[in-house]
N, C-alpha and C. Protein backbone atom coordinates (compact mmCIF):
# COMPACT_ATOMS: atom_id res chain seq x y z
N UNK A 1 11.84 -7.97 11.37
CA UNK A 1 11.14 -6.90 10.67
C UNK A 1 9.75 -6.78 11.28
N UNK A 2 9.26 -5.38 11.65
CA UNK A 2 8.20 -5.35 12.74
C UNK A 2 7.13 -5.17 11.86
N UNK A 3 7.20 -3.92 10.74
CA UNK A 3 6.84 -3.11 10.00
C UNK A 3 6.26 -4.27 8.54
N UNK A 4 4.92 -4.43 9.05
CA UNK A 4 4.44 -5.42 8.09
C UNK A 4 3.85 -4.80 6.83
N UNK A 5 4.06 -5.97 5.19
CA UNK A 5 3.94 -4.52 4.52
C UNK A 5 2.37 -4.75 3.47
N UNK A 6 2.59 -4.60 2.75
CA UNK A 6 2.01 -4.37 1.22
C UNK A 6 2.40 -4.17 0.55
N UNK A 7 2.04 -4.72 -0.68
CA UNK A 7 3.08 -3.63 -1.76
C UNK A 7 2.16 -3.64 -2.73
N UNK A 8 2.44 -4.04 -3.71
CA UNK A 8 3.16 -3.45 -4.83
C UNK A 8 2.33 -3.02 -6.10
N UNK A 9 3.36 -2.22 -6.80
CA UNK A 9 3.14 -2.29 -8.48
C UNK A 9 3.80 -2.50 -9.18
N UNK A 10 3.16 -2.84 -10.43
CA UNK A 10 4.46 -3.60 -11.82
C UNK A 10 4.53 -1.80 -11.71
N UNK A 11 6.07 -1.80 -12.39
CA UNK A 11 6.87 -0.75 -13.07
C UNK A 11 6.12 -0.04 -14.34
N UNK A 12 5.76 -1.10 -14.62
CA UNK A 12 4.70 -1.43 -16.08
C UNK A 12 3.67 -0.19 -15.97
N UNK A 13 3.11 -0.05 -14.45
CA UNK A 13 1.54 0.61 -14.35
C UNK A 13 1.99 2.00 -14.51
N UNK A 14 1.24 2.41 -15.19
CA UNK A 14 0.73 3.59 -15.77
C UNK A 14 0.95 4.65 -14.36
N UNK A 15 1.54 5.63 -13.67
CA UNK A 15 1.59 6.47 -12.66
C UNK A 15 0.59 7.46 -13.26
N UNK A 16 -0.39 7.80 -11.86
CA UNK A 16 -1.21 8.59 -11.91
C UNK A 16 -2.54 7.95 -12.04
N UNK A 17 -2.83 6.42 -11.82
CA UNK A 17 -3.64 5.76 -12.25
C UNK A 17 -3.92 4.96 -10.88
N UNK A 18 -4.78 4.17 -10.59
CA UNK A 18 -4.90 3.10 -9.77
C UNK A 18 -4.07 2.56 -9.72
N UNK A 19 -3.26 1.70 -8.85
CA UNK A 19 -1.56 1.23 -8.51
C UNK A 19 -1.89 0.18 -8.50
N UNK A 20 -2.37 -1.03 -7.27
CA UNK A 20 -1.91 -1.55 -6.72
C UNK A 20 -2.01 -2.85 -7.46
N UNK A 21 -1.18 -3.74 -8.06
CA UNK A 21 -1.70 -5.05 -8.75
C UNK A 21 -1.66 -6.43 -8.20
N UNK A 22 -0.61 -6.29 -6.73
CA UNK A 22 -0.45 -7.31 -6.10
C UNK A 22 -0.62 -7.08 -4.26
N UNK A 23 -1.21 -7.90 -3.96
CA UNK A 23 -1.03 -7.69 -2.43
C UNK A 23 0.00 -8.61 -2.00
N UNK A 24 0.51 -8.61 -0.70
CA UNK A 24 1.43 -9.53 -0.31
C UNK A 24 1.27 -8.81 1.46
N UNK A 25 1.79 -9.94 2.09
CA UNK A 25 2.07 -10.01 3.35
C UNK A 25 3.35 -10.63 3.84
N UNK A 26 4.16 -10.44 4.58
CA UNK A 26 5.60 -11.07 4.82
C UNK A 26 5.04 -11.80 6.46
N UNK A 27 5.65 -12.85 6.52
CA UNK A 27 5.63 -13.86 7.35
C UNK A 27 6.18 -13.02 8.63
N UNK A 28 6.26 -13.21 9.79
CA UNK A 28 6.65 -12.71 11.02
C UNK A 28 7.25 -13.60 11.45
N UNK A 29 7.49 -15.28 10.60
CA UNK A 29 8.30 -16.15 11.00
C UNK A 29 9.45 -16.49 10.18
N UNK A 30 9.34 -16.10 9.11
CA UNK A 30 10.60 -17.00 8.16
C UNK A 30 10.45 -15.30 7.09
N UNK A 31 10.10 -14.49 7.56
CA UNK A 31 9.89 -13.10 6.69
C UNK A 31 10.12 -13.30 5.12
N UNK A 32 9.49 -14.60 4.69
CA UNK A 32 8.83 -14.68 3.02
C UNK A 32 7.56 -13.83 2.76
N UNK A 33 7.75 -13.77 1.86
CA UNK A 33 6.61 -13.04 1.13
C UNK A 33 5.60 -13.85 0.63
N UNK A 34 3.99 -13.55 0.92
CA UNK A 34 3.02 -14.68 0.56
C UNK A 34 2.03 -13.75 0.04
N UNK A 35 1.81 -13.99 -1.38
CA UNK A 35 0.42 -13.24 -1.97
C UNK A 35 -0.60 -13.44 -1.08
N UNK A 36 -1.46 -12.22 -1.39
CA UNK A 36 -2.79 -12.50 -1.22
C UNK A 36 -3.61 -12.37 -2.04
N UNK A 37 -4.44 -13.12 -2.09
CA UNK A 37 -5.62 -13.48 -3.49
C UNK A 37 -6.59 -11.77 -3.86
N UNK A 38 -6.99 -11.09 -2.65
CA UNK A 38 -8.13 -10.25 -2.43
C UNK A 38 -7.91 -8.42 -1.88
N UNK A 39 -7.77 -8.17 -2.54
CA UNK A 39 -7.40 -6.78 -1.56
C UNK A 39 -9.05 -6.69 -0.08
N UNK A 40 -9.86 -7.64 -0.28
CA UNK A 40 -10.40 -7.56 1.00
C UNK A 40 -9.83 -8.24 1.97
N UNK A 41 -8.87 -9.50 1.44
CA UNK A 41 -8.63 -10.45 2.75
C UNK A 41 -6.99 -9.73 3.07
N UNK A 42 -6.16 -8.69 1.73
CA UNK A 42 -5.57 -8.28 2.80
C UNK A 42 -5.67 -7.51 3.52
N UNK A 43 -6.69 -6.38 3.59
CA UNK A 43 -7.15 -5.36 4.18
C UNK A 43 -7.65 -6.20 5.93
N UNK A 44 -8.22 -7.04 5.57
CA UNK A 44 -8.68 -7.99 6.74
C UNK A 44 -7.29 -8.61 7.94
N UNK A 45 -6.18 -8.71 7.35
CA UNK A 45 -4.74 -9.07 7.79
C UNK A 45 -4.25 -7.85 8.13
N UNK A 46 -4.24 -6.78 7.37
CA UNK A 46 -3.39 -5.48 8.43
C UNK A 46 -4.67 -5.01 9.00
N UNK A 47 -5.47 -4.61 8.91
CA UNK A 47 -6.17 -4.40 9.99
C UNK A 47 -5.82 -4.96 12.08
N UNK A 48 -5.73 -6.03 11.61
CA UNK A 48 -5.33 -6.50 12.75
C UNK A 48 -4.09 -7.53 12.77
N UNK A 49 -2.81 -7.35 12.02
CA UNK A 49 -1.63 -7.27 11.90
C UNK A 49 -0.99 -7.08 13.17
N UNK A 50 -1.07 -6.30 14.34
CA UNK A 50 -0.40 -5.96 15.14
C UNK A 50 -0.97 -6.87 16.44
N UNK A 51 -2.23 -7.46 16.76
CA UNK A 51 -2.79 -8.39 17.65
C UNK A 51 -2.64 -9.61 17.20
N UNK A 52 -2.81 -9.68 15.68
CA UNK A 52 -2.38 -10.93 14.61
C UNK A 52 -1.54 -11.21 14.07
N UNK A 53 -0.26 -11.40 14.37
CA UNK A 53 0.91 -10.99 12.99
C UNK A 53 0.60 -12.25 12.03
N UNK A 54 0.83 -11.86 10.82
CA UNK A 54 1.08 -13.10 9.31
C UNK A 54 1.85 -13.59 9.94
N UNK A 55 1.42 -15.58 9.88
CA UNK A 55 2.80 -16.50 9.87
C UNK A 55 1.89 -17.21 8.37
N UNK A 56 3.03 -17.94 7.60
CA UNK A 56 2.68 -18.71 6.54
C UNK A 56 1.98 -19.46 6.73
N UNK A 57 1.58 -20.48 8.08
CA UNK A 57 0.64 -21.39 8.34
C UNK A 57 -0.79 -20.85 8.27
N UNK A 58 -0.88 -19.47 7.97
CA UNK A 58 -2.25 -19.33 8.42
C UNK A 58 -2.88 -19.23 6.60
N UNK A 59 -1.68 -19.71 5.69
CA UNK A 59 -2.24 -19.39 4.20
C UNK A 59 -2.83 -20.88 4.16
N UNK A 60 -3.72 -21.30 3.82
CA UNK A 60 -4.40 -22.92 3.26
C UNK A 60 -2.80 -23.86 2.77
N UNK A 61 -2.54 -24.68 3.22
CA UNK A 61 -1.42 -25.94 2.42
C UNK A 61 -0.26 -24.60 2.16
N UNK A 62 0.09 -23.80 3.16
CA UNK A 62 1.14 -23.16 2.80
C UNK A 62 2.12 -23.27 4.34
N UNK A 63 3.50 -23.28 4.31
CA UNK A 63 4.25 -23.44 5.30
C UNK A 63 5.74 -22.20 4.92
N UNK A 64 6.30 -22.49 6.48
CA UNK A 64 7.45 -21.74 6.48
C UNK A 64 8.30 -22.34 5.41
N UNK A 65 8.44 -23.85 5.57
CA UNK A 65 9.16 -24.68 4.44
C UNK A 65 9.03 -24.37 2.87
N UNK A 66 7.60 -23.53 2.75
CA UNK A 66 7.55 -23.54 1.49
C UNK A 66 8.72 -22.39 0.68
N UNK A 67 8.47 -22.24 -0.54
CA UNK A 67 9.30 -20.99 -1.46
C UNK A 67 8.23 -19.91 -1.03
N UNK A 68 9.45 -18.76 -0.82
CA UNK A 68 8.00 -17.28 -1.11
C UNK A 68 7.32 -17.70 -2.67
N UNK A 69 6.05 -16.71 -1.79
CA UNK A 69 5.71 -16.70 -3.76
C UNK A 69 5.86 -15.52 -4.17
N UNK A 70 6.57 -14.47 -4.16
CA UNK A 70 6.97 -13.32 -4.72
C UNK A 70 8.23 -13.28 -3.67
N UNK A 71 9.00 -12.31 -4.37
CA UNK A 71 10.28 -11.90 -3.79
C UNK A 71 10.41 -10.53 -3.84
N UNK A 72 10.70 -10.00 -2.93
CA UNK A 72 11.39 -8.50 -3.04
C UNK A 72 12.44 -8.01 -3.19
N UNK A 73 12.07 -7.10 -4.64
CA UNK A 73 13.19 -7.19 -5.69
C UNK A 73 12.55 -5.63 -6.80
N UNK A 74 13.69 -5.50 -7.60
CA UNK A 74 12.63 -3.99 -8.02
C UNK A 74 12.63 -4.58 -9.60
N UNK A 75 11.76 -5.65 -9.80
CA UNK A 75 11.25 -5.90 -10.89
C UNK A 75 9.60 -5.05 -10.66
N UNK A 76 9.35 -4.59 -9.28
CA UNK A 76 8.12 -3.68 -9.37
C UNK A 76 8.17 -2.65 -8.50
N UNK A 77 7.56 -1.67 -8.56
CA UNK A 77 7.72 -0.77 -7.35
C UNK A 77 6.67 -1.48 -6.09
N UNK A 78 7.49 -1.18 -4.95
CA UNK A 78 7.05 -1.83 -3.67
C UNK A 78 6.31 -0.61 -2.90
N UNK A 79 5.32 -0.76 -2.29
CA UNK A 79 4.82 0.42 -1.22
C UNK A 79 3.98 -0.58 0.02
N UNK A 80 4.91 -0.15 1.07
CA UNK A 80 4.57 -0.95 2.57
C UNK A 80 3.63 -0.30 3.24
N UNK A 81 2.05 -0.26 3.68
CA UNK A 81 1.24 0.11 4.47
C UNK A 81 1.30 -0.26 5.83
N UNK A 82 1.05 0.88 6.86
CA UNK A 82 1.46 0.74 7.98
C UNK A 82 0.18 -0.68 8.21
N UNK A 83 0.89 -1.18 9.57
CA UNK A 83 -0.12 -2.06 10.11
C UNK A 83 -1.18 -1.58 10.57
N UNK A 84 -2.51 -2.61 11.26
CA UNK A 84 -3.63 -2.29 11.58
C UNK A 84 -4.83 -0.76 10.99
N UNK A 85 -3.87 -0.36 9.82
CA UNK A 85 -4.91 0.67 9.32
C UNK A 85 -6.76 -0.27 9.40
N UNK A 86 -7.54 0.92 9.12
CA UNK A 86 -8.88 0.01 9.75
C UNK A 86 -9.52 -0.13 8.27
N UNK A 87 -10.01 -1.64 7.93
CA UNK A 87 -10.55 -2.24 6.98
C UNK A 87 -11.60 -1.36 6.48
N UNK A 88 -11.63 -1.31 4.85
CA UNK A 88 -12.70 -0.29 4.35
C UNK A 88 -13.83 -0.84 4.72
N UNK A 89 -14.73 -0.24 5.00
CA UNK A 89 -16.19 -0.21 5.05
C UNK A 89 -17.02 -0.53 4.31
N UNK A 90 -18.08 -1.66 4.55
CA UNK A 90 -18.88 -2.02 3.39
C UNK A 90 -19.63 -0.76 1.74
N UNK A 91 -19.25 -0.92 0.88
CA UNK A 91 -20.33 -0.41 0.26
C UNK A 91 -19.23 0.91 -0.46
N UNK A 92 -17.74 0.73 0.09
CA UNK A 92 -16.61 2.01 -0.88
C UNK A 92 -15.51 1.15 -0.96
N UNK A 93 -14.92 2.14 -1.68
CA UNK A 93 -13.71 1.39 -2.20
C UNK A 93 -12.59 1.94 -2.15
N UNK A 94 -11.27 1.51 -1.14
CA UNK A 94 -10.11 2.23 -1.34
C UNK A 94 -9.28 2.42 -2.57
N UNK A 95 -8.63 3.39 -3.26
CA UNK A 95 -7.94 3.66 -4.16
C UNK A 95 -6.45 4.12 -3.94
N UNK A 96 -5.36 3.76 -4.31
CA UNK A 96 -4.21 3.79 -3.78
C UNK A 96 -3.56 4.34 -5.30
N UNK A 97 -3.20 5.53 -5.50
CA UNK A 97 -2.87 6.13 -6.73
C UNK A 97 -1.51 6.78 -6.59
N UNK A 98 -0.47 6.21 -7.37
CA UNK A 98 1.16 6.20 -7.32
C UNK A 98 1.18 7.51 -8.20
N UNK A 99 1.77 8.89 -7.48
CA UNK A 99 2.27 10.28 -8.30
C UNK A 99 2.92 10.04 -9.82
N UNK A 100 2.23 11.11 -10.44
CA UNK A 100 3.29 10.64 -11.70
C UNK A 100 4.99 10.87 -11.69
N UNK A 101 5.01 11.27 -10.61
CA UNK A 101 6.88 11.87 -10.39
C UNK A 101 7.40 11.13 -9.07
N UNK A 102 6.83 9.71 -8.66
CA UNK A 102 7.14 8.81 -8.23
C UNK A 102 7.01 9.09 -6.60
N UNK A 103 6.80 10.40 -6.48
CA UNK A 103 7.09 10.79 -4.97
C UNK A 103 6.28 9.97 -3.75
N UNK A 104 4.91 9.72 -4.03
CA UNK A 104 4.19 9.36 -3.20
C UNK A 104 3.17 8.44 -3.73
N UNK A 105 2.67 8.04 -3.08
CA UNK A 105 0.90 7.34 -3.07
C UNK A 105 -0.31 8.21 -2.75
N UNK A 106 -1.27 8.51 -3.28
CA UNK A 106 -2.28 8.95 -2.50
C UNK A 106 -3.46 8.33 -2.21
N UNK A 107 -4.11 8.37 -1.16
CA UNK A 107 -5.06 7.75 -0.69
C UNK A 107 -6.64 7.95 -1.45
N UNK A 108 -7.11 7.58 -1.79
CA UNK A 108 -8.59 8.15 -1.82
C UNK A 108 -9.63 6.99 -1.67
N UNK A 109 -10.64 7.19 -1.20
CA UNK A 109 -11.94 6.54 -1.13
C UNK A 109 -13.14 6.67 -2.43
N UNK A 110 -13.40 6.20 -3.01
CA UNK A 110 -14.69 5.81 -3.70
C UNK A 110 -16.12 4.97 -2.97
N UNK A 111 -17.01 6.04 -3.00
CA UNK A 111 -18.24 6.23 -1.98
C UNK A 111 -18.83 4.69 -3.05
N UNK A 112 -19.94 4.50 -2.02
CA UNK A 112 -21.56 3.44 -2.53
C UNK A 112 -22.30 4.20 -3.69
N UNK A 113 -21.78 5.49 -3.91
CA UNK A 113 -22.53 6.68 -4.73
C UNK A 113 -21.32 7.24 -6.03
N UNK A 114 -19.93 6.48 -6.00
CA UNK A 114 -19.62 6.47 -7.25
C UNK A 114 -18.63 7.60 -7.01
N UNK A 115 -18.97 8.47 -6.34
CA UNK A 115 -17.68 9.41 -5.87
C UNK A 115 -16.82 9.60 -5.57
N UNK A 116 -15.54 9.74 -5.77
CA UNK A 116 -13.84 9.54 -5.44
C UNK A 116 -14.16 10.85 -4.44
N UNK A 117 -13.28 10.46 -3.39
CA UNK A 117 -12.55 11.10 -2.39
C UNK A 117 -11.71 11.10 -1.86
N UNK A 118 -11.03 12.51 -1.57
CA UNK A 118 -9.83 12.21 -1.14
C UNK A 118 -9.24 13.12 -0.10
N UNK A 119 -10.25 13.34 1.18
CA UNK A 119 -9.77 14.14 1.99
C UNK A 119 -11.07 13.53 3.16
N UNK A 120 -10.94 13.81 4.72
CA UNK A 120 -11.06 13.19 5.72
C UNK A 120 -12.34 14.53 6.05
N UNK A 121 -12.39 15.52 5.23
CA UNK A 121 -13.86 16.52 5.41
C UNK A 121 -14.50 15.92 4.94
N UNK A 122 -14.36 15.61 3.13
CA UNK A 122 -15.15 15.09 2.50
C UNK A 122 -15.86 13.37 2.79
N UNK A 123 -15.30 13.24 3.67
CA UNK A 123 -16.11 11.89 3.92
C UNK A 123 -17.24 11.82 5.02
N UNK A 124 -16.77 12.99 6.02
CA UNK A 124 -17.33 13.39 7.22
C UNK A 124 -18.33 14.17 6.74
N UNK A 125 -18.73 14.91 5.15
CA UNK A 125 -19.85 15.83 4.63
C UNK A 125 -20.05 14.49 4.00
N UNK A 126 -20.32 13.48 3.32
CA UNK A 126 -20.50 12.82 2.84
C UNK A 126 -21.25 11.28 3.39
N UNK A 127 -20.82 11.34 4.79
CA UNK A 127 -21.77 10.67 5.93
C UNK A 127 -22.61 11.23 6.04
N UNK A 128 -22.54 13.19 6.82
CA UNK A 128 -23.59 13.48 7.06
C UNK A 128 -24.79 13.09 6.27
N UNK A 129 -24.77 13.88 4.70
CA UNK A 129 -25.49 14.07 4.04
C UNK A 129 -26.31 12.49 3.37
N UNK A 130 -25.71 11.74 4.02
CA UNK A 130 -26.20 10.01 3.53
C UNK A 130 -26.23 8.70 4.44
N UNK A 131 -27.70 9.27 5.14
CA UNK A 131 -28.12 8.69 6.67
C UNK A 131 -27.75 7.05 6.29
N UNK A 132 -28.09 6.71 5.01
CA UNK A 132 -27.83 5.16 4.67
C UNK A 132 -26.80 4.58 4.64
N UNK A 133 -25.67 5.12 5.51
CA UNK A 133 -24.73 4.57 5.80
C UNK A 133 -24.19 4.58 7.24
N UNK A 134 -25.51 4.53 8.21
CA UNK A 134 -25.27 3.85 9.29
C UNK A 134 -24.92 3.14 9.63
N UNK A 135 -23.61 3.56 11.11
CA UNK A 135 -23.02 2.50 10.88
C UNK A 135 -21.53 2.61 10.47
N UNK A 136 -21.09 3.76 9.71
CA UNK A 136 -19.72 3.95 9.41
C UNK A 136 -19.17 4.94 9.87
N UNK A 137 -18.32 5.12 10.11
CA UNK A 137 -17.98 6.58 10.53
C UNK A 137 -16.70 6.65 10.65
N UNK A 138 -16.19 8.34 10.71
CA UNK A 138 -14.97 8.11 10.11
C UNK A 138 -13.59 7.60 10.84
N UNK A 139 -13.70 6.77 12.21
CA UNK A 139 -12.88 6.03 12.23
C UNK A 139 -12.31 4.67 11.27
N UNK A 140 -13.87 4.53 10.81
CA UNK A 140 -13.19 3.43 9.62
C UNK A 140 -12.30 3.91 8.07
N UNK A 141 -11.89 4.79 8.03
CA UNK A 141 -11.39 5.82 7.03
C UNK A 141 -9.95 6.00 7.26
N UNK A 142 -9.01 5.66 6.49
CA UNK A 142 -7.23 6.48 6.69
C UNK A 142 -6.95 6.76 5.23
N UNK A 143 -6.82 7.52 5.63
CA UNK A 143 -6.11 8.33 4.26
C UNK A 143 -4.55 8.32 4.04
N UNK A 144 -3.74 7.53 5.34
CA UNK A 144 -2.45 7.61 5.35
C UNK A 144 -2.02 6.44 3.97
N UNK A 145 -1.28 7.06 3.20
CA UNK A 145 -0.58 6.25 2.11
C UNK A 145 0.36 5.04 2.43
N UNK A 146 0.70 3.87 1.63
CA UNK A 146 1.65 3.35 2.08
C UNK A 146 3.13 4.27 1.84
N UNK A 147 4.22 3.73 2.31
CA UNK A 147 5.36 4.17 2.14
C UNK A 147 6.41 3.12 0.85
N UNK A 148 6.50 4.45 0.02
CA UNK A 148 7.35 4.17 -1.26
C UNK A 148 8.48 3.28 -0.77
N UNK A 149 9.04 2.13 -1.44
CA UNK A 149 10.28 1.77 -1.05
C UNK A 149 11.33 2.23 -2.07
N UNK A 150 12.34 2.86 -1.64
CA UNK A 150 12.79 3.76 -2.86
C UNK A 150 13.98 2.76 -3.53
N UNK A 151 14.10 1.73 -3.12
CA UNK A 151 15.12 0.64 -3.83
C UNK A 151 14.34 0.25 -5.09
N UNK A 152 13.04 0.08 -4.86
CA UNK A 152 12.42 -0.30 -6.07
C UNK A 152 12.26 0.49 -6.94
N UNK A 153 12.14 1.89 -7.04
CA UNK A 153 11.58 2.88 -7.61
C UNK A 153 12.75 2.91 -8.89
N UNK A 154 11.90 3.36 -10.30
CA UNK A 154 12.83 3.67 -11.43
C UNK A 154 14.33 4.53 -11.25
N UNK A 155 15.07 4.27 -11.75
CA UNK A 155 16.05 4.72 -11.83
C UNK A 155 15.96 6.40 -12.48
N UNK A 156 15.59 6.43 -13.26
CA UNK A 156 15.05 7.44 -14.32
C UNK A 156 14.36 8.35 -14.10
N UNK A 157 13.88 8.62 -13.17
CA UNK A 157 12.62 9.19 -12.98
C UNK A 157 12.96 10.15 -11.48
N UNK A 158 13.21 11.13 -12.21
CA UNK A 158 13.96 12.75 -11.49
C UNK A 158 12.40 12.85 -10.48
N UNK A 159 12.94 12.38 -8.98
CA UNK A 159 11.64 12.78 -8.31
C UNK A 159 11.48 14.63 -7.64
N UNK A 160 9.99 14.50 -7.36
CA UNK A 160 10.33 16.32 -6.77
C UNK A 160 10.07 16.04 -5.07
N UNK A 161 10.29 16.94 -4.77
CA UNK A 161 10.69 17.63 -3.63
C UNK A 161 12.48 17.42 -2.89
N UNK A 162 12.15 17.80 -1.85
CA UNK A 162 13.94 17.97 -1.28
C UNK A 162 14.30 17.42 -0.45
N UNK A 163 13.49 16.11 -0.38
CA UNK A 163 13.48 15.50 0.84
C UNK A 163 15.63 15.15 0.92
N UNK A 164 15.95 14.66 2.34
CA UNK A 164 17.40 14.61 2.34
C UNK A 164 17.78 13.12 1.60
N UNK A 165 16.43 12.13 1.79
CA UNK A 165 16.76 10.86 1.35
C UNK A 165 16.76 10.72 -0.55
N UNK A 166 16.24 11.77 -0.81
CA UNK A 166 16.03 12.17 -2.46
C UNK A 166 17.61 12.60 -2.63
N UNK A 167 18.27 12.81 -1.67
CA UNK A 167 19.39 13.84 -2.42
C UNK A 167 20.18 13.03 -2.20
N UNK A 168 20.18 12.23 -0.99
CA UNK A 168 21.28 11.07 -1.02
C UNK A 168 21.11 9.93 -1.89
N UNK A 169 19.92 9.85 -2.60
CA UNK A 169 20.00 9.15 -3.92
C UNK A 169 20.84 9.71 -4.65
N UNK A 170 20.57 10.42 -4.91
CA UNK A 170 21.29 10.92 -6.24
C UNK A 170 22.57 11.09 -5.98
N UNK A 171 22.89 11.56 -5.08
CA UNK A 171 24.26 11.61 -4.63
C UNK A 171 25.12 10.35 -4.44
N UNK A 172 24.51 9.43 -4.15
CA UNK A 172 25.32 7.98 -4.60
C UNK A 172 25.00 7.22 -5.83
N UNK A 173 23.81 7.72 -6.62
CA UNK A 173 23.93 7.52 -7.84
C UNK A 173 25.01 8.21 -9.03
N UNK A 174 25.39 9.63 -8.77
CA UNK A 174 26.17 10.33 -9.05
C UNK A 174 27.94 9.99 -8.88
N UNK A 175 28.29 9.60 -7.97
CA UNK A 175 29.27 8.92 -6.99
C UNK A 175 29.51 7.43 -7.66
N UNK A 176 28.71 6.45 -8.51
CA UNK A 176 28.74 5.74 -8.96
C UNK A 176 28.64 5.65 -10.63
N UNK A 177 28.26 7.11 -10.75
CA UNK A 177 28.84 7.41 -12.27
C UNK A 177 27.76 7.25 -13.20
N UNK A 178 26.45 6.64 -12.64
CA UNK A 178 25.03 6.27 -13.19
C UNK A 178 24.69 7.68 -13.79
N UNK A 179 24.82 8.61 -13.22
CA UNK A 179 24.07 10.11 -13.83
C UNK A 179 25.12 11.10 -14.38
């Protein structure tokens, strides 16, 4: 498995709200799953994920030998962020907000100034206008979402658009007599 991930949320969380309640990283050696304590130290791991891959040795007194400490499983919804996206920038805060109709994630940034954002102008008017953040610029910025894993995702929960992988849900949910 190349495609290193992130995930997750309890099922539990509220959609339309701030998501993310657990970080995790999968091993590149024994592909367990190993929390991470910090959404800074995992931001710090995919960042450079692709020059660095996660092995379990690099967690403190943790080994390949050990048990994962989470499993992937749809006791939560899972969402995998691509590798090496670039670590937020001192002084904002990424926000990762799950659709209320399950479809997607969206990205947004929260400025040093308290402001949610959520588009790649608004950060670029938002440098300009705030010389005191020399020093950042918008290569340190992605707005790309992680990717939904749709095994985890509620059963229940009629998603929108038309994508072909939406219809072949249902279509083998249908086929199995669930709907």
């Amino acid at each position: 498995m190349t495609e290193k991930p992130k995930p997750s949320t309890s099922k539990k969380q509220q959609a339309g709200s701030p998501s993310v309640t657990v970080y995790a990283v999968q091993c590149g050696e024994c592909f367990k799953w190993r929390v991470i304590p910090t959404e800074e130290e995992f931001e710090e791991i995919r960042s450079r994920f692709i020059e660095d891959p996660f092995s379990c040795n690099k967690k403190a007194n943790v080994s390949c030998e050990d048990a994962a400490d989470i499993e992937y499983d749809s006791t939560r919804i899972w969402a995998i962020d691509k590798p090496n996206l670039p670590k937020t920038p001192p002084g904002f805060k990424r926000e990762l907000v799950l659709r209320r109709d399950f479809s997607k994630m969206d990205a947004y940034y929260v400025t040093p100034l308290g402001t949610r954002v959520g588009a790649p102008s608004r950060i670029a008017s938002f440098l300009e206008a705030n010389p005191q953040c020399e020093g950042v610029s918008m290569s340190d910025f992605s707005f790309t979402p992680p990717k939904l894993m749709d095994d985890t995702l509620p059963e229940n929960v009629e998603r929108k658009g038309s994508s072909s992988s939406n219809k072949r849900i249902k279509t083998l949910r249908n086929e199995d007599g669930d709907v």
